[in-house]
C-alpha atoms as a PDB file:
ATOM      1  CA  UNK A   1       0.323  44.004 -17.566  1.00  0.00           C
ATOM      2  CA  UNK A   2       3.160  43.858 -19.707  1.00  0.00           C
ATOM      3  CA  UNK A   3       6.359  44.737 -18.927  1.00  0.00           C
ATOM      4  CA  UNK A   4      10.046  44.633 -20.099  1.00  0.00           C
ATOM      5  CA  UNK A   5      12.682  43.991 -17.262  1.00  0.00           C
ATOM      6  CA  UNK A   6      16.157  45.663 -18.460  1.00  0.00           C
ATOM      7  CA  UNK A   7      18.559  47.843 -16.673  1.00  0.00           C
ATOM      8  CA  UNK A   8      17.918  46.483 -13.281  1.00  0.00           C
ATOM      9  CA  UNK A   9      14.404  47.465 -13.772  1.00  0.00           C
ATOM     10  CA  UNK A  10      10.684  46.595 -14.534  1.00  0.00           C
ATOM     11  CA  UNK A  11       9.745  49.262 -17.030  1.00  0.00           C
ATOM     12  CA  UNK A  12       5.853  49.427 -17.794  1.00  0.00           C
ATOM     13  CA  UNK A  13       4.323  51.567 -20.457  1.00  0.00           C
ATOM     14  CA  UNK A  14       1.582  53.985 -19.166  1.00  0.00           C
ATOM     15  CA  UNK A  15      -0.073  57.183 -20.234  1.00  0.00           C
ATOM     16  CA  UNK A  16      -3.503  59.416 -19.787  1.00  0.00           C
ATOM     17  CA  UNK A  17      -5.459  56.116 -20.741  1.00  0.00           C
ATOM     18  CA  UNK A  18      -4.295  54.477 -17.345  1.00  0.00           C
ATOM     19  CA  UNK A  19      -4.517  55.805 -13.623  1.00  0.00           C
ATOM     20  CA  UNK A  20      -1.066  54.622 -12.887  1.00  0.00           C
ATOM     21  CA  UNK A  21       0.399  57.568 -13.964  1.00  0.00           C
ATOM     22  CA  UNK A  22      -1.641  59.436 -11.339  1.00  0.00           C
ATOM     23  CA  UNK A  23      -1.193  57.246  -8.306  1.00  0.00           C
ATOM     24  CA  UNK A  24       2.466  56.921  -8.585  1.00  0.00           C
ATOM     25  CA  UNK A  25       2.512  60.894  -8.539  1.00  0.00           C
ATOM     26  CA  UNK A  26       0.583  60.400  -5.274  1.00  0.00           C
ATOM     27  CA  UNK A  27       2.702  57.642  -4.070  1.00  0.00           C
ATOM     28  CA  UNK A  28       5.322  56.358  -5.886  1.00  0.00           C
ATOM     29  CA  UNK A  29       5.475  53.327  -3.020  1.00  0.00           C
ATOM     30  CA  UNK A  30       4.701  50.149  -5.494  1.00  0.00           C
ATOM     31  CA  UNK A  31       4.939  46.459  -5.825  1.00  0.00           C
ATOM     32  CA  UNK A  32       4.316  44.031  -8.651  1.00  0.00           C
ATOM     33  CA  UNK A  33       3.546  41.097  -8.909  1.00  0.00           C
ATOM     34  CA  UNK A  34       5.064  38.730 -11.807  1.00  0.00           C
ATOM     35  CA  UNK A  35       3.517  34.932 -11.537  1.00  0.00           C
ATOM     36  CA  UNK A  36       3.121  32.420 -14.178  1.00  0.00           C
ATOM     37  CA  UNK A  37       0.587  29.513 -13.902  1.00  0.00           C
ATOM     38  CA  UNK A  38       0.619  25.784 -15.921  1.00  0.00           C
ATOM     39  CA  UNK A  39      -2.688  24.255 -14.523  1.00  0.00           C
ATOM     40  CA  UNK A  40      -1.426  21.308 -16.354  1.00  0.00           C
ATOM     41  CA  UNK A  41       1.383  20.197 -14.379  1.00  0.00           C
ATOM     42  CA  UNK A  42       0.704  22.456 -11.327  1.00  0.00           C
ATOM     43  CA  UNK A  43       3.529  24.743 -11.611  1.00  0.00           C
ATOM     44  CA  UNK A  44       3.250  28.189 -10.253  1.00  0.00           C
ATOM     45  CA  UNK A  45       6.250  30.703  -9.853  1.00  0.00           C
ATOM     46  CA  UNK A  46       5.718  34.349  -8.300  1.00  0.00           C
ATOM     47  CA  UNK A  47       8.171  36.691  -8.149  1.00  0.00           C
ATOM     48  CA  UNK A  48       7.835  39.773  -5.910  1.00  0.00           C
ATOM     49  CA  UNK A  49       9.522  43.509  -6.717  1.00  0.00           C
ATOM     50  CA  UNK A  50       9.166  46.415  -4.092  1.00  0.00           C
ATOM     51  CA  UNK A  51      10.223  49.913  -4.503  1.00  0.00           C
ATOM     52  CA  UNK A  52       9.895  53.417  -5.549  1.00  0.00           C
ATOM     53  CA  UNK A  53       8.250  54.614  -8.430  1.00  0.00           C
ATOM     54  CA  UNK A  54       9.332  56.792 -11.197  1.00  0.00           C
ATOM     55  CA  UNK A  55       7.777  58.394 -14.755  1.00  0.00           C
ATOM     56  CA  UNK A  56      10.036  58.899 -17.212  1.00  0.00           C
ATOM     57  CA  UNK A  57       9.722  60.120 -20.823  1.00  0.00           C
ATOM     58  CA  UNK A  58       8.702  57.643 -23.818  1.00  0.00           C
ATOM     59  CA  UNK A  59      11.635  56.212 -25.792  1.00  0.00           C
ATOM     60  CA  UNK A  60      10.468  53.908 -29.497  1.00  0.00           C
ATOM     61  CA  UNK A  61      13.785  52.291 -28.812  1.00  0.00           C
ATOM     62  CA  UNK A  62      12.609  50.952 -25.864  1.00  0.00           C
ATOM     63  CA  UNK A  63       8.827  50.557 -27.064  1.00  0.00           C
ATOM     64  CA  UNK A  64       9.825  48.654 -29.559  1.00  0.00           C
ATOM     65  CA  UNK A  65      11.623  45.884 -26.988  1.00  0.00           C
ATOM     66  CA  UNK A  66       8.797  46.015 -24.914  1.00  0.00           C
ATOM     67  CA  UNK A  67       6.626  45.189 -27.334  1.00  0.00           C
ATOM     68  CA  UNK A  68       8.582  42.702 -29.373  1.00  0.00           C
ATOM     69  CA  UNK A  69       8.805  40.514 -26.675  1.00  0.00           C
ATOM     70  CA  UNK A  70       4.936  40.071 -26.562  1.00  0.00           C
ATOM     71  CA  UNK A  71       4.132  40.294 -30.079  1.00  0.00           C
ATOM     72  CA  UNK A  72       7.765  39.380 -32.270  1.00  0.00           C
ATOM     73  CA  UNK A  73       9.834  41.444 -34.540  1.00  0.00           C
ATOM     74  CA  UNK A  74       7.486  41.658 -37.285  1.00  0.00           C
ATOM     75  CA  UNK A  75       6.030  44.904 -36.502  1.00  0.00           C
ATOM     76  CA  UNK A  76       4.126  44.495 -40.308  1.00  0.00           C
ATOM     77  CA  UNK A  77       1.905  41.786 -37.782  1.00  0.00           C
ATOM     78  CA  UNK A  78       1.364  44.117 -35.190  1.00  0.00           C
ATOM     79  CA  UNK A  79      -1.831  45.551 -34.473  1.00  0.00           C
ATOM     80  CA  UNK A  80      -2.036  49.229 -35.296  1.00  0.00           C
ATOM     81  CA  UNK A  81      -2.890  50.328 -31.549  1.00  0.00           C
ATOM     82  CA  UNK A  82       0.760  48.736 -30.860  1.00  0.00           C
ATOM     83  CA  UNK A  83       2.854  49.911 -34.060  1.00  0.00           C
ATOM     84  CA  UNK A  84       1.386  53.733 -33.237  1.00  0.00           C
ATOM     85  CA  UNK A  85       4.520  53.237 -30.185  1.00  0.00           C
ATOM     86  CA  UNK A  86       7.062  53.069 -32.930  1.00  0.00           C
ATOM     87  CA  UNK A  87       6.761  56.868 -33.524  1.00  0.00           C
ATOM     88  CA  UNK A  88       7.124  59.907 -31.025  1.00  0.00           C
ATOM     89  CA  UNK A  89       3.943  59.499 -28.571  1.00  0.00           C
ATOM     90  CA  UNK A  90       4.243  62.764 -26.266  1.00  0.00           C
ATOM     91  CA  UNK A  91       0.547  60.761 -24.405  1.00  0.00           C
ATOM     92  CA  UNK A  92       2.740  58.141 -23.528  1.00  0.00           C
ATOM     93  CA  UNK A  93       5.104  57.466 -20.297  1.00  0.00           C
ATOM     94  CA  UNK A  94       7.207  54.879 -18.616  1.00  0.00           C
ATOM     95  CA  UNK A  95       7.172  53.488 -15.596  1.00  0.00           C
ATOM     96  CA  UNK A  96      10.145  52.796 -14.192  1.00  0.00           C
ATOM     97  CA  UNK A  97      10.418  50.303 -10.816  1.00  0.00           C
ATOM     98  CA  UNK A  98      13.939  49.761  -9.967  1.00  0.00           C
ATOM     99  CA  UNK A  99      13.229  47.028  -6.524  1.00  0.00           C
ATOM    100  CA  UNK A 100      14.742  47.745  -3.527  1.00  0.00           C
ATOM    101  CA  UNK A 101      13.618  43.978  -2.822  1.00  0.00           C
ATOM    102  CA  UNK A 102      13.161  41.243  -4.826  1.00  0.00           C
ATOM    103  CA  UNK A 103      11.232  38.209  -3.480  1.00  0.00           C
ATOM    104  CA  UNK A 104      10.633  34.774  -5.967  1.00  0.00           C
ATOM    105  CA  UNK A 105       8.144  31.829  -4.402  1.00  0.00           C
ATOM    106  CA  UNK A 106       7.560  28.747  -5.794  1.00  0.00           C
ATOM    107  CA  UNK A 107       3.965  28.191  -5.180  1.00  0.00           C
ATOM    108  CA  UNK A 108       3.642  24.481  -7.169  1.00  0.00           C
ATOM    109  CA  UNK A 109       0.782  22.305  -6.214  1.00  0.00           C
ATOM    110  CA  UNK A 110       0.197  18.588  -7.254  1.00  0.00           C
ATOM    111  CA  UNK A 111      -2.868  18.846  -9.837  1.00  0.00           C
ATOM    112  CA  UNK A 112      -5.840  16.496  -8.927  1.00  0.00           C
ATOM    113  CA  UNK A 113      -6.345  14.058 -11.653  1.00  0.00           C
ATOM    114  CA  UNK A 114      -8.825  15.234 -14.438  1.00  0.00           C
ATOM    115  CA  UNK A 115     -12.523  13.905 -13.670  1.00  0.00           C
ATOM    116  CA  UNK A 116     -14.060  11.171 -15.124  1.00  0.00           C
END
């Protein structure tokens, strides 16, 4: 899932294609999960986030951070599913978790060698 940390919070992009938006209205209780993986040299970092739940109304401004980050400034290279965020999308929502708790882990392993 992407997602664009800023404010003091993870901010995730959802709408009526996604069930999120319906079982945060049922309980806006969440956690995510943010971990990133190198099989190569065994490093694996997790970080935690815990808290409540909000929808807000879509902002471009912030669409277009969000989405820059994953794909770069050149929205000309985007793919058209991704540059329709750049103008009003009523469909669309955020996601808003600001964490009440905030938990990292450093979950590194040794790799094996590679087999022969």
């Amino acid at each position: 899932m992407w997602f664009l940390w800023e404010d003091g919070s993870f901010w995730i992009l959802t709408g009526p294609w996604s069930r999120v938006a319906k079982d945060v209205a049922e309980d806006p209780n969440v956690a995510l999960v943010v971990d990133t993986c190198d099989l190569g040299t065994g490093e694996v970092k997790q970080v935690v986030a815990r808290g409540m739940a909000e929808l807000l109304p879509y902002d471009r401004e912030r669409g277009f951070r969000k989405l820059s980050r994953y794909m770069g400034e050149e929205v000309s290279s985007w793919d058209e599913r991704f540059s329709g965020y750049l103008s009003e999308r009523p469909d669309a929502q955020w996601l808003r978790l600001r964490p009440t708790t905030l938990t990292a882990h450093d979950l590194s392993y040794t790799p094996s060698s590679p087999p022969r």
